[in-house]
Protein backbone atom coordinates (compact mmCIF):
# COMPACT_ATOMS: atom_id res chain seq x y z
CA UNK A 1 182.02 29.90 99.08
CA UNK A 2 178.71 28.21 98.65
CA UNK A 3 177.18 28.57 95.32
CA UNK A 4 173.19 27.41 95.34
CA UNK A 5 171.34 27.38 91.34
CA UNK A 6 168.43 27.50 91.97
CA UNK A 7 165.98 26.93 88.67
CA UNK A 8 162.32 27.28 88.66
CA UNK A 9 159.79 27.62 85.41
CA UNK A 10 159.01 31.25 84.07
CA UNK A 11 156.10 33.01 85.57
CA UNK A 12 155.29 30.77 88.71
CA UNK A 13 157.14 32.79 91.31
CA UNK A 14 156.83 36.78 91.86
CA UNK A 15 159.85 38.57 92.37
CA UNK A 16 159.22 38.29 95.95
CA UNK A 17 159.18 34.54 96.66
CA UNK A 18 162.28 34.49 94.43
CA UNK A 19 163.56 37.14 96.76
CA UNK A 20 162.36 34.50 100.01
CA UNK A 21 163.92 31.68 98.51
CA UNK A 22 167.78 33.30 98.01
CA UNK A 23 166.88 34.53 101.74
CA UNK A 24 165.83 30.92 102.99
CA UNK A 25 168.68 29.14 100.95
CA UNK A 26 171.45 31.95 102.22
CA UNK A 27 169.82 30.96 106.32
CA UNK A 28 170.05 26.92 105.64
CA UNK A 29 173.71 27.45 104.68
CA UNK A 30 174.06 29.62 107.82
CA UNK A 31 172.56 27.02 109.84
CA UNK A 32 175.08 24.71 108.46
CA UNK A 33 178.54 26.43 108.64
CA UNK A 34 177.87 29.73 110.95
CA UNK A 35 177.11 33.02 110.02
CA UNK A 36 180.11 33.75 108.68
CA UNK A 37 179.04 31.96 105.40
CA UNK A 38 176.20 34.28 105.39
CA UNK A 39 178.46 36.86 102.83
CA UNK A 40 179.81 34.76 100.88
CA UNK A 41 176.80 32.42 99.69
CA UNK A 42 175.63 33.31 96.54
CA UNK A 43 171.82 32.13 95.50
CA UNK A 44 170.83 32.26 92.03
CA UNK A 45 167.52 31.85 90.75
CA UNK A 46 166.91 31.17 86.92
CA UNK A 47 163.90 30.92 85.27
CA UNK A 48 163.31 28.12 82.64
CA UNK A 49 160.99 29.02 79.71
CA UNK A 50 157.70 27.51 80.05
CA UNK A 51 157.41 23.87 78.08
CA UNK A 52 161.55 23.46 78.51
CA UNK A 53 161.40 21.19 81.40
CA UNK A 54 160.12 17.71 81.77
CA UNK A 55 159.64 14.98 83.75
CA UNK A 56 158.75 11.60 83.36
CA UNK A 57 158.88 12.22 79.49
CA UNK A 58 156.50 15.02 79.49
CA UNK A 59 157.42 18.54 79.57
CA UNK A 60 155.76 20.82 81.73
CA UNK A 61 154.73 24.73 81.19
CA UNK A 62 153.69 27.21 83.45
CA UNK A 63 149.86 26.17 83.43
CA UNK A 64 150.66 22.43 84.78
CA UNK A 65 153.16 24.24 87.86
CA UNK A 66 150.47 26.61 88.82
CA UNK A 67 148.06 24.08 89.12
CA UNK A 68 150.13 21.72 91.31
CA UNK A 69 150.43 24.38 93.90
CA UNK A 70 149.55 24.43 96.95
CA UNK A 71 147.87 20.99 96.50
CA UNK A 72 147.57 18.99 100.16
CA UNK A 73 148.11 15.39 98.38
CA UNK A 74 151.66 16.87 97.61
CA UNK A 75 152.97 17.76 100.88
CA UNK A 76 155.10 15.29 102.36
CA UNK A 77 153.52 13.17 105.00
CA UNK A 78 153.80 13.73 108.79
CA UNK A 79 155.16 11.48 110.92
């Protein structure tokens, strides 16, 4: 049985993208192996308190995630 963590900072996503997420995780599986891995993947989505994760040295809060979404000069490149 698949088992997906899933861990995101506190406060950036509402209930319902976390809910859209384990839905969208669960379908790539399914896309993978067949739907009959659709019962027995289990998605888990943890929230990280804001300031406990990092990167490149610096730790980032909930402030620095909001304000990197949704930003076009982040989205991969076409083509």
């Amino acid at each position: 049985m698949p088992f997906v963590n899933v861990k995101v900072i506190e406060g950036v996503f509402t209930s319902g993208q976390k809910q859209e997420m384990i839905a969208g995780i669960t379908d790539a599986m399914v896309a993978v192996e067949g739907e009959n891995l659709r019962g027995i993947t289990w998605v888990v989505v943890e929230e990280v308190r804001s300031g406990d994760w990092g990167i490149g040295g610096q730790g980032l809060g909930t402030a620095d995630i909001r304000g990197l979404q949704g930003r076009a000069d982040l989205a991969p490149a076409n083509g």
